[in-house]
PDB file of N, CA and C in Angstrom:
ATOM      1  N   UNK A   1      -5.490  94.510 -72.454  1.00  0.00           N
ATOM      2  CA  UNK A   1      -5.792  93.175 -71.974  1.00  0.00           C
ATOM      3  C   UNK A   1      -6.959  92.562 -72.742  1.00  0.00           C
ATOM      4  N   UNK A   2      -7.608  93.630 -73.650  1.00  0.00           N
ATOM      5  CA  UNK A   2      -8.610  93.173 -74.217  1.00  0.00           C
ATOM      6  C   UNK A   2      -8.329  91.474 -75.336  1.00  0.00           C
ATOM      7  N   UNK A   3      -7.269  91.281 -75.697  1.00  0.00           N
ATOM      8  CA  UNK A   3      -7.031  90.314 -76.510  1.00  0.00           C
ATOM      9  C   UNK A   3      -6.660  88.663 -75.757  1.00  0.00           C
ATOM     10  N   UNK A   4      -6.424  89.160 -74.148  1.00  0.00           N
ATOM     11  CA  UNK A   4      -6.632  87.767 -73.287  1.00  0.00           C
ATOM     12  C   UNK A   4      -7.507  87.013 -73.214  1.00  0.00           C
ATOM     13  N   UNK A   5      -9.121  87.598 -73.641  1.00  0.00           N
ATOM     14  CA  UNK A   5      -9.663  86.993 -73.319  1.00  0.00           C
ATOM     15  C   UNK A   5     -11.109  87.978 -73.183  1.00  0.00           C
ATOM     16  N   UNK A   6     -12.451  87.106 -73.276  1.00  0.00           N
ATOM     17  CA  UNK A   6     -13.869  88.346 -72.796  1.00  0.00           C
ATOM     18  C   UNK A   6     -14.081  88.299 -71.393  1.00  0.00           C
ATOM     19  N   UNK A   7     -14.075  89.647 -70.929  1.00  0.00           N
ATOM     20  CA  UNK A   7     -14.719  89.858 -69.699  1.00  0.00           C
ATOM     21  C   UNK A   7     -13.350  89.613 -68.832  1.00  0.00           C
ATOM     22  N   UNK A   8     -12.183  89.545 -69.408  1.00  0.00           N
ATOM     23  CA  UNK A   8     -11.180  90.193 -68.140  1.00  0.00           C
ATOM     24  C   UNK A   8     -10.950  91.512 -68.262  1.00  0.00           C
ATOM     25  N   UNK A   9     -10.459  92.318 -67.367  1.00  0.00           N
ATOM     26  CA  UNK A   9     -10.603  93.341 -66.601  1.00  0.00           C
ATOM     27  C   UNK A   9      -9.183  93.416 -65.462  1.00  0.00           C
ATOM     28  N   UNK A  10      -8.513  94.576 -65.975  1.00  0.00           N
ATOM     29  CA  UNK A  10      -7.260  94.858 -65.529  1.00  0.00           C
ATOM     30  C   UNK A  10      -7.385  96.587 -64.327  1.00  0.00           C
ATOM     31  N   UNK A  11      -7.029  96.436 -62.859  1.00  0.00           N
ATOM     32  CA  UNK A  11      -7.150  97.208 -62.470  1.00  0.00           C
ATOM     33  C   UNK A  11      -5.719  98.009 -62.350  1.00  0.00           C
ATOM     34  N   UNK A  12      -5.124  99.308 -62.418  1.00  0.00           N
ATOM     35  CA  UNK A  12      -4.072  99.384 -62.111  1.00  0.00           C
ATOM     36  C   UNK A  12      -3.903 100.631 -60.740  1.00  0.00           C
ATOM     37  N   UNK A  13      -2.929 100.331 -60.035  1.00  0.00           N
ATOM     38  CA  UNK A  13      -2.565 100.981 -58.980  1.00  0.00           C
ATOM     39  C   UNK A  13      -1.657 101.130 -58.405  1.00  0.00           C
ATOM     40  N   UNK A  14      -1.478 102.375 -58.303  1.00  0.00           N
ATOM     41  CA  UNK A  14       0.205 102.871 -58.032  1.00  0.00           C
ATOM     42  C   UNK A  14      -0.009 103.862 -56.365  1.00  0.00           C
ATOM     43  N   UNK A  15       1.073 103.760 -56.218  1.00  0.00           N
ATOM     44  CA  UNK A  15       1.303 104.046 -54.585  1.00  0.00           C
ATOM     45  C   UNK A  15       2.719 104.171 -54.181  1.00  0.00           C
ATOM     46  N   UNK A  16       3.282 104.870 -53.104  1.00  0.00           N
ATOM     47  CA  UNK A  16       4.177 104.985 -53.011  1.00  0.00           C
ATOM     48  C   UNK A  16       5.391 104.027 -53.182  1.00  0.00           C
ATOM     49  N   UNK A  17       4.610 102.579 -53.073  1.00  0.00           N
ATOM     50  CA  UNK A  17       5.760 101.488 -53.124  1.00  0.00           C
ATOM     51  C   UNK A  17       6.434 100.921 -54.446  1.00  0.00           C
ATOM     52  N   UNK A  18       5.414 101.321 -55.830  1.00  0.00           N
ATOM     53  CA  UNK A  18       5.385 101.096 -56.800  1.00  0.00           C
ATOM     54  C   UNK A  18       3.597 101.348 -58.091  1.00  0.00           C
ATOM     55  N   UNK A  19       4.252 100.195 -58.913  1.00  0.00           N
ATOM     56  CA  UNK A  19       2.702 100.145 -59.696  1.00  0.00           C
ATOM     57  C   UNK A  19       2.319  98.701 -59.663  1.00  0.00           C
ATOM     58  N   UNK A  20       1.015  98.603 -59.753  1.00  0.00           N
ATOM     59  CA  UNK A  20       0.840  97.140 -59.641  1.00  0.00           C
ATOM     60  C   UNK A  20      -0.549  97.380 -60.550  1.00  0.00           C
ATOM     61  N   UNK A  21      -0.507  95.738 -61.209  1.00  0.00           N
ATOM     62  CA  UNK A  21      -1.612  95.495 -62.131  1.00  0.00           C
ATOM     63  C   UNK A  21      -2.871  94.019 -61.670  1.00  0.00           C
ATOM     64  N   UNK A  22      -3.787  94.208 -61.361  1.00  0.00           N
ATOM     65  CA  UNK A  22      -4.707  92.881 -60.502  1.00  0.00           C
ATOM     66  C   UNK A  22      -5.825  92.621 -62.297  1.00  0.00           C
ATOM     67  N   UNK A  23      -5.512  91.604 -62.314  1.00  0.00           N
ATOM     68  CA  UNK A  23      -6.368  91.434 -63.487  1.00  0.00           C
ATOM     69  C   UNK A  23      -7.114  89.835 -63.356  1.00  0.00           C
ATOM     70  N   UNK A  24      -8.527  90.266 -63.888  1.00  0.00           N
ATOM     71  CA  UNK A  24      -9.619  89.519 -63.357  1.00  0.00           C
ATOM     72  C   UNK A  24     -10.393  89.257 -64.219  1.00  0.00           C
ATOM     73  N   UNK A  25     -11.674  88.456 -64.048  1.00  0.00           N
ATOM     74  CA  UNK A  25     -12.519  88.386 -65.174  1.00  0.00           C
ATOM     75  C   UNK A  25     -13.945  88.210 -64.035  1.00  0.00           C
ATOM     76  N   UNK A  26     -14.691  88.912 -64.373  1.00  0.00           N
ATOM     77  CA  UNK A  26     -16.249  89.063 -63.530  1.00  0.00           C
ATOM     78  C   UNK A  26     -17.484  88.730 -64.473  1.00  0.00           C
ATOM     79  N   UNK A  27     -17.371  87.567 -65.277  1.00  0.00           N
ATOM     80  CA  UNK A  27     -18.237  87.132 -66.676  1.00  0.00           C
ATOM     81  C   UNK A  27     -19.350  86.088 -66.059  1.00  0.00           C
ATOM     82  N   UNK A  28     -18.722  85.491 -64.673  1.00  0.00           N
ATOM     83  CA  UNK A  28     -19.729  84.379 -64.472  1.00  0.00           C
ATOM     84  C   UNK A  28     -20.396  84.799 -62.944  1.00  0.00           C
ATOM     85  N   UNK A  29     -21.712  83.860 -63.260  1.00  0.00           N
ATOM     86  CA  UNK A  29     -22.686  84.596 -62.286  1.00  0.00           C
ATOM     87  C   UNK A  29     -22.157  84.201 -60.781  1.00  0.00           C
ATOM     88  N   UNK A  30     -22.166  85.291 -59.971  1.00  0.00           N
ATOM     89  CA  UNK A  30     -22.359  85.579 -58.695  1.00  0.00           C
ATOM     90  C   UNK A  30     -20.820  85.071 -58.303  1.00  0.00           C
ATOM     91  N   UNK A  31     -19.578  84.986 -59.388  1.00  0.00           N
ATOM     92  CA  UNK A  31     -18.511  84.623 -58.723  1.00  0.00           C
ATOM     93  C   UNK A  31     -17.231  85.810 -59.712  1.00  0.00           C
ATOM     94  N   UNK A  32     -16.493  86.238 -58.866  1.00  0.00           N
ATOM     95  CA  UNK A  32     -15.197  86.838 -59.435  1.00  0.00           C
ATOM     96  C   UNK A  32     -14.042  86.569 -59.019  1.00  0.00           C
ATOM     97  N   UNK A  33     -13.059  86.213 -60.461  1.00  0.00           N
ATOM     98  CA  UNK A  33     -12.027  85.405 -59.950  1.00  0.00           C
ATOM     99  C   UNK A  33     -10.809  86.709 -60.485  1.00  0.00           C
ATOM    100  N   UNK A  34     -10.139  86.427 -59.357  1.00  0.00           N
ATOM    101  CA  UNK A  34      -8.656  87.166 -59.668  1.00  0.00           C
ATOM    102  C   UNK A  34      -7.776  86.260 -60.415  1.00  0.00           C
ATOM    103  N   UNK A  35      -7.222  86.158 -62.030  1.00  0.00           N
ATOM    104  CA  UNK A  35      -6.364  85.703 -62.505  1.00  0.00           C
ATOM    105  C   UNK A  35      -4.986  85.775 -61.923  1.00  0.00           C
ATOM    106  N   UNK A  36      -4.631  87.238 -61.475  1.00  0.00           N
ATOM    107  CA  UNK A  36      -3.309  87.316 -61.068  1.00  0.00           C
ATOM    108  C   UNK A  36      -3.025  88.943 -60.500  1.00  0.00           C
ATOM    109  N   UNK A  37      -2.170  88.666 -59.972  1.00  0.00           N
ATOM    110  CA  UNK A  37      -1.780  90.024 -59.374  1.00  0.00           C
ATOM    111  C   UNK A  37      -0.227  89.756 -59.861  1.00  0.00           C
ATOM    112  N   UNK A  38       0.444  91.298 -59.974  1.00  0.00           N
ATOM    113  CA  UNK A  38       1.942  91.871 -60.121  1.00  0.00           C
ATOM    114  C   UNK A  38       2.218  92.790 -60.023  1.00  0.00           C
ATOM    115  N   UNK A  39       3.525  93.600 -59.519  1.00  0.00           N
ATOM    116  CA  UNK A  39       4.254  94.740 -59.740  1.00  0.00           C
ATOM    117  C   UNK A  39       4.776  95.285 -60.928  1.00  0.00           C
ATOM    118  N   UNK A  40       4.351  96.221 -61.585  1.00  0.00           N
ATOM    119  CA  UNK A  40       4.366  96.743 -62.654  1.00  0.00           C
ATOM    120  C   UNK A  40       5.953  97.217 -62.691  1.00  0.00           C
ATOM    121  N   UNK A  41       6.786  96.846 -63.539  1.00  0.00           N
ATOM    122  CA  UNK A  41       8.211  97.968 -63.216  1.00  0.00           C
ATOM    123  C   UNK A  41       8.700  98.475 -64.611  1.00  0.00           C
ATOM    124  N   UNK A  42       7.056  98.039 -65.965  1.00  0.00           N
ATOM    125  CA  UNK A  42       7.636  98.671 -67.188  1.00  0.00           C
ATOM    126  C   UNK A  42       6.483  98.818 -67.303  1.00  0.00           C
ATOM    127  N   UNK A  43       6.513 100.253 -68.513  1.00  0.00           N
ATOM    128  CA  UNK A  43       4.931 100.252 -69.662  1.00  0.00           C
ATOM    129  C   UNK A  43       4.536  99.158 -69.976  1.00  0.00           C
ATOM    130  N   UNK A  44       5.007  98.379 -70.618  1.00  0.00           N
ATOM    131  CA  UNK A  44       4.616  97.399 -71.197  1.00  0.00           C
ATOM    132  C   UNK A  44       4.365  95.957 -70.428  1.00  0.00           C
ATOM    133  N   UNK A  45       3.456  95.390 -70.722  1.00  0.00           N
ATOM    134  CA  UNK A  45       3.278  93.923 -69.589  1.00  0.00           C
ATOM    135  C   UNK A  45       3.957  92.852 -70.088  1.00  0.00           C
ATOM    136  N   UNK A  46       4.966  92.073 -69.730  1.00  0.00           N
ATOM    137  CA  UNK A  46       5.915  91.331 -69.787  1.00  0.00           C
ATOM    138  C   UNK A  46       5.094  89.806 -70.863  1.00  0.00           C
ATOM    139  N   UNK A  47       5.728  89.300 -71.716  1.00  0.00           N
ATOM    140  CA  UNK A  47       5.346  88.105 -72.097  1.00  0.00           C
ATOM    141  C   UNK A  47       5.110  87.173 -71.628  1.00  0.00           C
ATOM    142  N   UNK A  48       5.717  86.978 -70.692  1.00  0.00           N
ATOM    143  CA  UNK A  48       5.416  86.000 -69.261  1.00  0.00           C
ATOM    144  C   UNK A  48       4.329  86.080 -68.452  1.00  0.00           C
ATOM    145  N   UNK A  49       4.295  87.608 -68.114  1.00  0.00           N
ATOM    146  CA  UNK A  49       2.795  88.014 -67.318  1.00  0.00           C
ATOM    147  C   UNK A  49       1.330  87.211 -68.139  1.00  0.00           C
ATOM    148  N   UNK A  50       1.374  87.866 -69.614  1.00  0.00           N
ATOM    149  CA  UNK A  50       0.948  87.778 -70.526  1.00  0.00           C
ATOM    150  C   UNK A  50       0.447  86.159 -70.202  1.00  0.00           C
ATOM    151  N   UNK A  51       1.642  85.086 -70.574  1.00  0.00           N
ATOM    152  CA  UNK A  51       1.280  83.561 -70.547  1.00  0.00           C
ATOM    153  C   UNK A  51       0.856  83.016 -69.094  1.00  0.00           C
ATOM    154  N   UNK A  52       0.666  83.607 -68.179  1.00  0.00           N
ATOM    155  CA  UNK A  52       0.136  83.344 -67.177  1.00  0.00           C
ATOM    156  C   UNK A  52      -1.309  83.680 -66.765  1.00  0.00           C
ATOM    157  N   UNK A  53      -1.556  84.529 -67.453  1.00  0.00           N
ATOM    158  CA  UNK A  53      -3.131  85.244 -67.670  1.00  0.00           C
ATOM    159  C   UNK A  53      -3.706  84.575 -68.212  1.00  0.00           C
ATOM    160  N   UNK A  54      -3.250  84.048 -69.310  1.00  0.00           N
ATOM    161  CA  UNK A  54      -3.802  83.282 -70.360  1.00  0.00           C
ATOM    162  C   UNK A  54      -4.066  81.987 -70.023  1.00  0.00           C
ATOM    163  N   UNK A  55      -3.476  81.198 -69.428  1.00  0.00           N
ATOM    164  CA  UNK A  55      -3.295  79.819 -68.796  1.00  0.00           C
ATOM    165  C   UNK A  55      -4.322  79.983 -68.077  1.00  0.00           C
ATOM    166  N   UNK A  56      -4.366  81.029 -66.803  1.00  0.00           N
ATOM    167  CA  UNK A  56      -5.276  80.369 -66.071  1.00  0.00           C
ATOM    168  C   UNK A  56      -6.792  80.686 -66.409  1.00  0.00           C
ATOM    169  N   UNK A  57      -6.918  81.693 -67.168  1.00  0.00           N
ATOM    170  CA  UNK A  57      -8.202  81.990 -67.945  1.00  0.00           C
ATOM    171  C   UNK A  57      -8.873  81.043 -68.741  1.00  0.00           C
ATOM    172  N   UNK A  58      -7.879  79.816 -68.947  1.00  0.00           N
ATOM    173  CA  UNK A  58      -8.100  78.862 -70.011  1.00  0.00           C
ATOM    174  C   UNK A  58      -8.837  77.526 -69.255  1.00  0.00           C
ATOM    175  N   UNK A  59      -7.663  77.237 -67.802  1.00  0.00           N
ATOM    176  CA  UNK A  59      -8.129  76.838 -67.125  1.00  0.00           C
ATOM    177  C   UNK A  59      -9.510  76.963 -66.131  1.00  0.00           C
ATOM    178  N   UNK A  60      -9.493  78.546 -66.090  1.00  0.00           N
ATOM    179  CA  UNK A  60     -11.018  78.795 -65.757  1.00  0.00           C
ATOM    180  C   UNK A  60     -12.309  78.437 -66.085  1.00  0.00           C
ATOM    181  N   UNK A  61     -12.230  78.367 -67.777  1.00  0.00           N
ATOM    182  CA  UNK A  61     -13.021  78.245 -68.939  1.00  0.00           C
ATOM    183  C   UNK A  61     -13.689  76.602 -68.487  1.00  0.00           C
ATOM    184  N   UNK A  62     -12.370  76.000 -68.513  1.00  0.00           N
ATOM    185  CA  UNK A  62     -12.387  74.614 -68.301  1.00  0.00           C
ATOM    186  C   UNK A  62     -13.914  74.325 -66.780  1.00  0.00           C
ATOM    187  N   UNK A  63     -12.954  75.267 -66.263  1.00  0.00           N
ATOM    188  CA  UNK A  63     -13.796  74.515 -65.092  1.00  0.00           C
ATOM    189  C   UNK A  63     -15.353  74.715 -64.630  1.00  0.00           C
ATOM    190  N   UNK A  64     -15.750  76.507 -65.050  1.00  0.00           N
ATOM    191  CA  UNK A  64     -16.699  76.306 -65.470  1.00  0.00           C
ATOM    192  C   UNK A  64     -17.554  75.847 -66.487  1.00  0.00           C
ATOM    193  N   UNK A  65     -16.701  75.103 -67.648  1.00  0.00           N
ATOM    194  CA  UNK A  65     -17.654  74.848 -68.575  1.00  0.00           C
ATOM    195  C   UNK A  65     -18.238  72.922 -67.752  1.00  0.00           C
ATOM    196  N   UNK A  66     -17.690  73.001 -66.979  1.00  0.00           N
ATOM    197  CA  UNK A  66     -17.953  71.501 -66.132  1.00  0.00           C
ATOM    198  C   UNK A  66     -18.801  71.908 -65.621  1.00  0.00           C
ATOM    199  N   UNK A  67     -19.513  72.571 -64.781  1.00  0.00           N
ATOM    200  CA  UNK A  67     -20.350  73.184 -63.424  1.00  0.00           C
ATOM    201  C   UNK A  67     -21.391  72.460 -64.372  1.00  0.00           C
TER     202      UNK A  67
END
């Protein structure tokens, strides 16, 4: 996940129901935002997952660079 972006941060966790991936970014002060959550059902993270991470990380950028 390192190429999404600085300071996101991918947790992964598996459990009887499946695998799931919560990926986040904790870069700005005193706030942490969850980009996205999903069910993992391959090695590899989908291109789609991928453009959705990215979007809203972008949009994030945006909004704190307003504050």
């Amino acid at each position: 996940m390192n190429n999404l972006g600085h300071g996101i941060i991918e947790i992964r966790q598996r459990d009887h129901n499946g695998a799931f991936r919560l990926v986040y970014v904790a870069r700005f002060a005193k706030r942490i935002y969850v980009l996205y959550t999903f069910p993992k059902k391959t090695q590899k993270t989908s291109l789609q997952d991928l453009n959705i991470i990215k979007k809203r990380y972008q949009a994030l950028l945006e909004i704190e660079n307003e504050r």
